[in-house]
C-alpha atoms as a PDB file:
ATOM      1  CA  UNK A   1    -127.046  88.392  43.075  1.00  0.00           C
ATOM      2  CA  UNK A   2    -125.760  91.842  44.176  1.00  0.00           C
ATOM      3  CA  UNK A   3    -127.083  93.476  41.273  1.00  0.00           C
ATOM      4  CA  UNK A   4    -130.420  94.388  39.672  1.00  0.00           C
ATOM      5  CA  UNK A   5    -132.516  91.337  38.081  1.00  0.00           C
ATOM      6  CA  UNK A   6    -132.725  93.572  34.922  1.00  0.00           C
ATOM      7  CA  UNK A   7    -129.022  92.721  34.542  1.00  0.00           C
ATOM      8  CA  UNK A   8    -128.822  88.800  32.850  1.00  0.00           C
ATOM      9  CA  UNK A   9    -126.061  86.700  32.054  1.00  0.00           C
ATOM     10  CA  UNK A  10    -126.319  84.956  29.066  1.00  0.00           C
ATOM     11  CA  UNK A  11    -123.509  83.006  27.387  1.00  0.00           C
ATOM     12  CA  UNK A  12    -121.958  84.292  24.574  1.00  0.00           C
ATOM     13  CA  UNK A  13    -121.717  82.924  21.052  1.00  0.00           C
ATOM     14  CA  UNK A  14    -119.082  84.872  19.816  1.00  0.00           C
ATOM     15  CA  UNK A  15    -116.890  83.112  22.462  1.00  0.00           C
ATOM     16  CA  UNK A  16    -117.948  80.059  21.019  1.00  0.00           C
ATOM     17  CA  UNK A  17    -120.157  79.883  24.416  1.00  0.00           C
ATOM     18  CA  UNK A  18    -116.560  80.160  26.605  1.00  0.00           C
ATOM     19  CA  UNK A  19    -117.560  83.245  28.610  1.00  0.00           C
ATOM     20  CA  UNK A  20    -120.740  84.951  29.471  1.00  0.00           C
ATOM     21  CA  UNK A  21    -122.381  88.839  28.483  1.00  0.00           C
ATOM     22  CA  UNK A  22    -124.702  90.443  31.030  1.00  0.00           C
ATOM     23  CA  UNK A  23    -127.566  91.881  28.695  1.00  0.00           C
ATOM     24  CA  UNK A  24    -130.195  94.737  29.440  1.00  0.00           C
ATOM     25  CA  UNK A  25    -132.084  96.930  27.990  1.00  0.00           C
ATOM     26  CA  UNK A  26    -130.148  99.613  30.678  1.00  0.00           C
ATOM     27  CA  UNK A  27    -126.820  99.000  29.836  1.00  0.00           C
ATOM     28  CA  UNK A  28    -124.429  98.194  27.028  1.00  0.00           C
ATOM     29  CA  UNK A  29    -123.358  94.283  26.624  1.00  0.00           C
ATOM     30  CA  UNK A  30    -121.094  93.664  29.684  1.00  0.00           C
ATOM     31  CA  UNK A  31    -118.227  91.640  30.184  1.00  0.00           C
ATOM     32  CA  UNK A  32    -117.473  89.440  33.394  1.00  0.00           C
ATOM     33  CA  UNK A  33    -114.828  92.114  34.611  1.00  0.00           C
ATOM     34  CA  UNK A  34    -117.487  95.296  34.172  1.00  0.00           C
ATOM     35  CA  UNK A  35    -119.988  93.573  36.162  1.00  0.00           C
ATOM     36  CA  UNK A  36    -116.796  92.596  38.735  1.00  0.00           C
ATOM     37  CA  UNK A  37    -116.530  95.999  39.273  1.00  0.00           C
ATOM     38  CA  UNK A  38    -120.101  96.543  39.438  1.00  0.00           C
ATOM     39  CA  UNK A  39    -120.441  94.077  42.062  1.00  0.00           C
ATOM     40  CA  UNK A  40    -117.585  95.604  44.122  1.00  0.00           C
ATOM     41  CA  UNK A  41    -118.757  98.802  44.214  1.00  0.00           C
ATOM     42  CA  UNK A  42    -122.676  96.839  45.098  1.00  0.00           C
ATOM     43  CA  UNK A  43    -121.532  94.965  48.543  1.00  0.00           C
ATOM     44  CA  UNK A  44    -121.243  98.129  49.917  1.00  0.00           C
ATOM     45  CA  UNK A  45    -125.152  97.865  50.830  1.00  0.00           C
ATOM     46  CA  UNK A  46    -124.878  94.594  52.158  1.00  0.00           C
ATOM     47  CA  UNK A  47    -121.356  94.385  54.339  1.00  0.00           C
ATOM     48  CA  UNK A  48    -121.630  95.347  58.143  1.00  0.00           C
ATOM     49  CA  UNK A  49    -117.891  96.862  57.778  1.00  0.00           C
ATOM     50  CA  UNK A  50    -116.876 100.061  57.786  1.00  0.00           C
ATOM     51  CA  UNK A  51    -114.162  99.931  55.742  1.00  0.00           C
ATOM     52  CA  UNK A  52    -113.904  97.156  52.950  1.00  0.00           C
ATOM     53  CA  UNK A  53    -110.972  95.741  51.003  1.00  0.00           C
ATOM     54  CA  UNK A  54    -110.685  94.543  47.906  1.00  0.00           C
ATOM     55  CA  UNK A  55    -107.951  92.662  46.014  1.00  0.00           C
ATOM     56  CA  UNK A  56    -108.546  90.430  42.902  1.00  0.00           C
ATOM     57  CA  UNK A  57    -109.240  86.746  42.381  1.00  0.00           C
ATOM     58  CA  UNK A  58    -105.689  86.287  40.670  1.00  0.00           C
ATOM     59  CA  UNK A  59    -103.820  87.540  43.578  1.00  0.00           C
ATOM     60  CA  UNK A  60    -101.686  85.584  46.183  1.00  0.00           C
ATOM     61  CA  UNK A  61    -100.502  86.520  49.094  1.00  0.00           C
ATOM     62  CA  UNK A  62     -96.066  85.833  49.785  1.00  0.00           C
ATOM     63  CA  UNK A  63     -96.057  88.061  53.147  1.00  0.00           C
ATOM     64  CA  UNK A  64     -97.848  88.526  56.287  1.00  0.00           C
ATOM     65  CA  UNK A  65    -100.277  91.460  55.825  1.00  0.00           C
ATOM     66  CA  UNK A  66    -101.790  93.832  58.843  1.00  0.00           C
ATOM     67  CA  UNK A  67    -104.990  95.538  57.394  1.00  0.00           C
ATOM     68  CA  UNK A  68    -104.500  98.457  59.996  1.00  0.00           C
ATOM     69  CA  UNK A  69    -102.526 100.386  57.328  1.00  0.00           C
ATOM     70  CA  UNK A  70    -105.702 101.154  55.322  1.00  0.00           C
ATOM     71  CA  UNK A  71    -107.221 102.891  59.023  1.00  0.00           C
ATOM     72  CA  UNK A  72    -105.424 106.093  60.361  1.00  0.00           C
ATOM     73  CA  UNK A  73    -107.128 108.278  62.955  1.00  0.00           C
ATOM     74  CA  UNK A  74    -110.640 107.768  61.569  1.00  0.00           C
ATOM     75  CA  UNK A  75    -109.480 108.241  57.804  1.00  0.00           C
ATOM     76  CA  UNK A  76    -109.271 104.978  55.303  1.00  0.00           C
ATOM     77  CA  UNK A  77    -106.334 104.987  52.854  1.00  0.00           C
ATOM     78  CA  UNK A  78    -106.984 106.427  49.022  1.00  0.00           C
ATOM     79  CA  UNK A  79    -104.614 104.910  47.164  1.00  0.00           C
ATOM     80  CA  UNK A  80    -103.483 107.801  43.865  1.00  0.00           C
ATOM     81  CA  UNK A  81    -100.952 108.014  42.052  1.00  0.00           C
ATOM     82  CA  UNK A  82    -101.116 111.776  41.506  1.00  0.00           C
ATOM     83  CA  UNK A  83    -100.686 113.027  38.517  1.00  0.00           C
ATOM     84  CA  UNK A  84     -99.780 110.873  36.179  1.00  0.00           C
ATOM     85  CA  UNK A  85    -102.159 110.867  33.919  1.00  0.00           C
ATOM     86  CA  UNK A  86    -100.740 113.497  32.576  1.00  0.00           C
ATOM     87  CA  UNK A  87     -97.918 111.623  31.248  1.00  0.00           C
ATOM     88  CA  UNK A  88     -97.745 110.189  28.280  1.00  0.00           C
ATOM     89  CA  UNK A  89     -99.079 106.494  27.445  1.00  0.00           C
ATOM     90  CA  UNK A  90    -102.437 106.562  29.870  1.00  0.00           C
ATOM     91  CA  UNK A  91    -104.950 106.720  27.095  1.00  0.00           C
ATOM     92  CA  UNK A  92    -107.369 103.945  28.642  1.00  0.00           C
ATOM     93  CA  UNK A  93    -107.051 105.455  31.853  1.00  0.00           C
ATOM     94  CA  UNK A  94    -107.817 108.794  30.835  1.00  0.00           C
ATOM     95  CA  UNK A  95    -111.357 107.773  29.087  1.00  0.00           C
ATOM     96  CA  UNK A  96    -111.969 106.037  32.206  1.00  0.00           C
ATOM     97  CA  UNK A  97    -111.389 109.064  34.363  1.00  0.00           C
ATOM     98  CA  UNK A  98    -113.325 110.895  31.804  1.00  0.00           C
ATOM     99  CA  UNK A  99    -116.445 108.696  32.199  1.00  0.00           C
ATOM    100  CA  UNK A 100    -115.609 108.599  35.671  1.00  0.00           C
ATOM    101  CA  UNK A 101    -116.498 112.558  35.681  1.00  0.00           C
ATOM    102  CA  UNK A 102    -119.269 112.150  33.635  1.00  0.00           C
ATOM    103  CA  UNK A 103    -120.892 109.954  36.014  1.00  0.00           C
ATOM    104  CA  UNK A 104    -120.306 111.608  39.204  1.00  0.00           C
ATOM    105  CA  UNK A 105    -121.835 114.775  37.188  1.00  0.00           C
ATOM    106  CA  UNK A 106    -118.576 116.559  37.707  1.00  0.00           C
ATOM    107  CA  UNK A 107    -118.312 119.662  35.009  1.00  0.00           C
ATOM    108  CA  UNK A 108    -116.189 117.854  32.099  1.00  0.00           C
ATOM    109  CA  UNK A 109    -114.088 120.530  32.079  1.00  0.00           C
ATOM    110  CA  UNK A 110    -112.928 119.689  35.379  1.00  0.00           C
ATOM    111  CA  UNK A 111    -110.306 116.902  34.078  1.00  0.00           C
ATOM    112  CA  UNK A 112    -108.396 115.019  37.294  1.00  0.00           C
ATOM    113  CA  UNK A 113    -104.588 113.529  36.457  1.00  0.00           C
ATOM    114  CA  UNK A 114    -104.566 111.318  39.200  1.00  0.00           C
ATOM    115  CA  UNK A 115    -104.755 108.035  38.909  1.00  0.00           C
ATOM    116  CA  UNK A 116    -106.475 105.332  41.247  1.00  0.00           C
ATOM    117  CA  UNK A 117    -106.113 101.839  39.718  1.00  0.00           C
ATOM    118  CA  UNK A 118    -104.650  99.202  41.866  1.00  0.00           C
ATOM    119  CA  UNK A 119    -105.041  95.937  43.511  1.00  0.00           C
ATOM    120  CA  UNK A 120    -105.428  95.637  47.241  1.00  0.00           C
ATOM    121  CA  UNK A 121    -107.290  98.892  48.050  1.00  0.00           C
ATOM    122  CA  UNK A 122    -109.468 100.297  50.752  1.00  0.00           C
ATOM    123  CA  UNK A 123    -112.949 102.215  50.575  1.00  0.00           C
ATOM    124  CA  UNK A 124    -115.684 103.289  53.015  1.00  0.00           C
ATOM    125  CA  UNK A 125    -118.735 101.810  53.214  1.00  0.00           C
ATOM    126  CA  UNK A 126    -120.596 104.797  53.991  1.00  0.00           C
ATOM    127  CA  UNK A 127    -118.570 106.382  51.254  1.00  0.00           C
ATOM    128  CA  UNK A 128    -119.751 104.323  48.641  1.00  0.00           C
ATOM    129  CA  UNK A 129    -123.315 104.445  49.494  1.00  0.00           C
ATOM    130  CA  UNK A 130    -123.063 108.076  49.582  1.00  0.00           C
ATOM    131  CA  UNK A 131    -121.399 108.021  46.096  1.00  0.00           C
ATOM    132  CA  UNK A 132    -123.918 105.879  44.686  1.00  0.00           C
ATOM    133  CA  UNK A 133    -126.596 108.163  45.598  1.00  0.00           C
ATOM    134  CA  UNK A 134    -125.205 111.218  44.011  1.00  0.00           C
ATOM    135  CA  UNK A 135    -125.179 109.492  40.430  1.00  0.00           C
ATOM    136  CA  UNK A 136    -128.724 108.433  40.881  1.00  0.00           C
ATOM    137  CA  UNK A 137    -129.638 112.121  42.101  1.00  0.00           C
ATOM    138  CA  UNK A 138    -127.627 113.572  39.013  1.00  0.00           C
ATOM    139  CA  UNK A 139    -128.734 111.294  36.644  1.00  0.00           C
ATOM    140  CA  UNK A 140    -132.370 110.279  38.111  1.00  0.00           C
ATOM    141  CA  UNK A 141    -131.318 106.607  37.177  1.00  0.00           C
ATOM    142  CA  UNK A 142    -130.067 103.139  39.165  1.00  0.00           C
ATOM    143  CA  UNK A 143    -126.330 103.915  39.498  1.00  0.00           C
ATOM    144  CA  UNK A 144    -125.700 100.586  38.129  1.00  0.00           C
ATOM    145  CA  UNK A 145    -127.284 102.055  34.444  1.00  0.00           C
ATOM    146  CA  UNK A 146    -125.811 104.865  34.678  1.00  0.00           C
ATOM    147  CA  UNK A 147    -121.870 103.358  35.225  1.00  0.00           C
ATOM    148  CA  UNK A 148    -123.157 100.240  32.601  1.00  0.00           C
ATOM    149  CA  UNK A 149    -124.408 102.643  29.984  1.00  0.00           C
ATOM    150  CA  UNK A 150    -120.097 103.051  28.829  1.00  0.00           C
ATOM    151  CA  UNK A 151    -118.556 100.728  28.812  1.00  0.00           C
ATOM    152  CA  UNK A 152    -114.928 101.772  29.380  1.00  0.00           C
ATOM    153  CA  UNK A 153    -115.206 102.487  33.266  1.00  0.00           C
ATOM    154  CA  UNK A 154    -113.126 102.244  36.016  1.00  0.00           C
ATOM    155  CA  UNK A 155    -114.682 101.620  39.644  1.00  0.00           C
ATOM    156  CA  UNK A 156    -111.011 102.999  41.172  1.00  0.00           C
ATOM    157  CA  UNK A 157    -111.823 106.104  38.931  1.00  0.00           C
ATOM    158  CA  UNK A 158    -115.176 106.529  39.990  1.00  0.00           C
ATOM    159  CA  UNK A 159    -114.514 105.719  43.772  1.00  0.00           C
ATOM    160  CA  UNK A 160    -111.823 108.363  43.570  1.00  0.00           C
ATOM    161  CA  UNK A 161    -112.928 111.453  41.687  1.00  0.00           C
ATOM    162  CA  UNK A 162    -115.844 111.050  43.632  1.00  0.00           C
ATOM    163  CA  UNK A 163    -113.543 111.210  47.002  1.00  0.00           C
ATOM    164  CA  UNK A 164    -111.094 113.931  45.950  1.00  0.00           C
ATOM    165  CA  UNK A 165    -113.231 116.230  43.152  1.00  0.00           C
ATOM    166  CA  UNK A 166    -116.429 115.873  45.517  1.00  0.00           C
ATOM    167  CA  UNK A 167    -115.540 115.465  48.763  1.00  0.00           C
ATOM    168  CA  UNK A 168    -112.191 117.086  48.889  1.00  0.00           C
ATOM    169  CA  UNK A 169    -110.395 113.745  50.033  1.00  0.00           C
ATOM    170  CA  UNK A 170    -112.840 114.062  53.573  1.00  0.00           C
ATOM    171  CA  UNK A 171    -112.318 110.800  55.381  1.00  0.00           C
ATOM    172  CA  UNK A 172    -109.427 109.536  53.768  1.00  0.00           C
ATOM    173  CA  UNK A 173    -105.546 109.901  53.473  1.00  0.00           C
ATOM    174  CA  UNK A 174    -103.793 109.260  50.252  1.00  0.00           C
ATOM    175  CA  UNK A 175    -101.113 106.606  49.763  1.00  0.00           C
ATOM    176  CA  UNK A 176     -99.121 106.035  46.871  1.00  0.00           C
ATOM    177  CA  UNK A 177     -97.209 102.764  47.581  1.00  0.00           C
ATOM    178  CA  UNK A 178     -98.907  99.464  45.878  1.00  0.00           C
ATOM    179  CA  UNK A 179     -98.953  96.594  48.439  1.00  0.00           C
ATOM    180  CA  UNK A 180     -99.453  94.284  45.326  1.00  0.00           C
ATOM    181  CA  UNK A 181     -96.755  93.777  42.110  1.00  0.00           C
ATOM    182  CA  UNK A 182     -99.185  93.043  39.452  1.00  0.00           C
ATOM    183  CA  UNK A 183     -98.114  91.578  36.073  1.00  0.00           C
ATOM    184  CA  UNK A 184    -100.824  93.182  33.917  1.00  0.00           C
ATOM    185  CA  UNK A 185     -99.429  92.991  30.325  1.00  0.00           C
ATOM    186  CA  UNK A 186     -97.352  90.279  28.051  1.00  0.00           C
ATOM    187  CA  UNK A 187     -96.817  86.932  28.126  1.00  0.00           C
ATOM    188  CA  UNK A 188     -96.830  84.405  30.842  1.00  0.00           C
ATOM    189  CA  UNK A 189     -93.689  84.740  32.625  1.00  0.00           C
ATOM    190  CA  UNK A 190     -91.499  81.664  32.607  1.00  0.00           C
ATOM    191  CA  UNK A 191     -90.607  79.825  36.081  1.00  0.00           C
ATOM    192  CA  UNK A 192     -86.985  81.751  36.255  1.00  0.00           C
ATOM    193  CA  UNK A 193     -88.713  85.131  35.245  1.00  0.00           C
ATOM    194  CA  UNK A 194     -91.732  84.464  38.278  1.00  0.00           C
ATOM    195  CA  UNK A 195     -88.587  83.680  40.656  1.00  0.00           C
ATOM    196  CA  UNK A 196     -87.117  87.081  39.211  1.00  0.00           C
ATOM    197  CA  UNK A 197     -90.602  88.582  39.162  1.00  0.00           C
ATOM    198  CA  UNK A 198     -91.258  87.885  43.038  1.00  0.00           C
ATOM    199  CA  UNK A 199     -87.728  88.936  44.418  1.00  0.00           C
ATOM    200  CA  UNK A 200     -87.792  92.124  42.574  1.00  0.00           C
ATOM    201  CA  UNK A 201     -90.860  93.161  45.094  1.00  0.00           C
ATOM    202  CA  UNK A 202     -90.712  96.152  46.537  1.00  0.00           C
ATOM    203  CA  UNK A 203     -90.810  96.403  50.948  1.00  0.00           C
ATOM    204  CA  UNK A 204     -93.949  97.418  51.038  1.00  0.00           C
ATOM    205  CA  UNK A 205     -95.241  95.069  48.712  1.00  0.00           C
ATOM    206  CA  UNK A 206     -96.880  91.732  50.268  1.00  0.00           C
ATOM    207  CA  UNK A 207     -98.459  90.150  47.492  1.00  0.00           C
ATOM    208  CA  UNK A 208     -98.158  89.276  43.564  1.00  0.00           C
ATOM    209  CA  UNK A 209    -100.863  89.077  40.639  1.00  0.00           C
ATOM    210  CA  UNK A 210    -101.006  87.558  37.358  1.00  0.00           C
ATOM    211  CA  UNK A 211    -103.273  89.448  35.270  1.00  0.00           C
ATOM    212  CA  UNK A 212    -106.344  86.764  34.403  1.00  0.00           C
ATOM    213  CA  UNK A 213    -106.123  87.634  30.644  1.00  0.00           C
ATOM    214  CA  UNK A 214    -102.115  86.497  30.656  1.00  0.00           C
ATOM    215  CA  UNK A 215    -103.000  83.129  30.893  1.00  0.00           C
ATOM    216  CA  UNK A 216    -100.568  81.611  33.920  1.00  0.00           C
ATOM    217  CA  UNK A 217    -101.672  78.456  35.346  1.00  0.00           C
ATOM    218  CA  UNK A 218    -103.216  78.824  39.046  1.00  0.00           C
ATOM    219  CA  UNK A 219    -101.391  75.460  39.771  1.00  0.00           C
ATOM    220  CA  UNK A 220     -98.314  76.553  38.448  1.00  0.00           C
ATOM    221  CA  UNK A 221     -98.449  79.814  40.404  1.00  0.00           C
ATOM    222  CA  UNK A 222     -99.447  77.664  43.463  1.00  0.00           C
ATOM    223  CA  UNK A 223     -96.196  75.658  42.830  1.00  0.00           C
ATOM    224  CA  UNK A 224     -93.532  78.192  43.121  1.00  0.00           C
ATOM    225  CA  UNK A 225     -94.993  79.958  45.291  1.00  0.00           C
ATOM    226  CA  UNK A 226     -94.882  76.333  47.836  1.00  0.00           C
ATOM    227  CA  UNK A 227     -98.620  76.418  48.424  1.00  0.00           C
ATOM    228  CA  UNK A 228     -98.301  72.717  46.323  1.00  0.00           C
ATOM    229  CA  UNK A 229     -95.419  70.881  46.867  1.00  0.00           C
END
């Protein structure tokens, strides 16, 4: 595994044994998508790459994709959405900025409105390792206690405070456009509201998600979008 041995998955009995918690005596209980995002942020000591992207398990590609966008004149993409975090209804996001701070060792009163969440993203390798050594200098501790130890975290958050309140955004370029529409909230969307649901992407955009916790079939998804005829 990518992370610690000190980290164990057991499976749970308040999910009737369904899913599995990753127990330690380091960290609070984790779920499958904390330690996700712990492993994402862990490859980064194992991949050759400079620059690494990441997009998640319930995505599918519709459109042809070049991975050059993320790369411009020696800088990897950021993806922000600046400032909107200081709009109303970003709650979650706000804690997990917060934590995100907290962390990184960045003052707390030092608050950031951007926000970073998204699917099909770019960081730096050497970025990463870097960032993962300044929470184990602040915090004398493996960087995967420290982030487990809450457990409303973000690894986008972390990834980009740690680029734009640390580093003042040095190796990277922002970009604001998502390259994936993501259904992350409601109900399963019927067949006529995926059709609607795909053709209402955006030019930029090259791939759809159904959020994992929605419930959509994968071989309904695979259907219409003609990977299973």
């Amino acid at each position: 595994d990518l992370l610690p041995r000190w980290l164990r998955a057991f499976d749970d009995p308040f999910s009737l044994f369904r899913r599995r918690v990753w127990l330690s005596m380091k960290t609070q209980p984790l779920r499958g998508w904390h330690v996700q995002q712990l492993r994402r942020i862990a490859i980064s000591a194992h991949a050759r790459e400079d620059v690494l992207i990441f997009c998640d398990s319930d995505v599918a590609f519709l459109k042809a994709f070049d991975c050059g966008v993320f790369w411009r004149a020696g800088r990897a993409r950021l993806f922000r959405r600046h400032g909107v975090l200081a709009d109303d209804g970003h709650d979650e996001h706000r804690v997990w900025s917060r934590n995100a701070g907290a962390a990184l060792g960045i003052d707390p009163s030092l608050t950031s409105a951007h926000d970073y969440i998204s699917t099909l993203i770019a960081w730096r390798r050497d970025t990463v390792l870097a960032m993962c050594g300044r929470i184990e200098k602040v915090h004398g501790r493996d960087w995967v206690e420290v982030i487990g130890s809450a457990r409303k975290f973000s690894e986008c958050m972390i990834y980009g405070r740690y680029v734009d309140d640390l580093l003042d955004g040095a190796g990277h370029f922002h970009g604001s456009e998502e390259f994936c529409r993501v259904h992350w909230t409601g109900e399963a969307l019927s067949d006529d509201e995926f059709r609607r649901f795909v053709a209402s992407m955006a030019p930029e955009q090259v791939a759809i998600g159904m959020q994992s916790f929605i419930g959509t079939d994968i071989g309904r998804i695979r259907r219409l979008i003609g990977l299973d005829r």
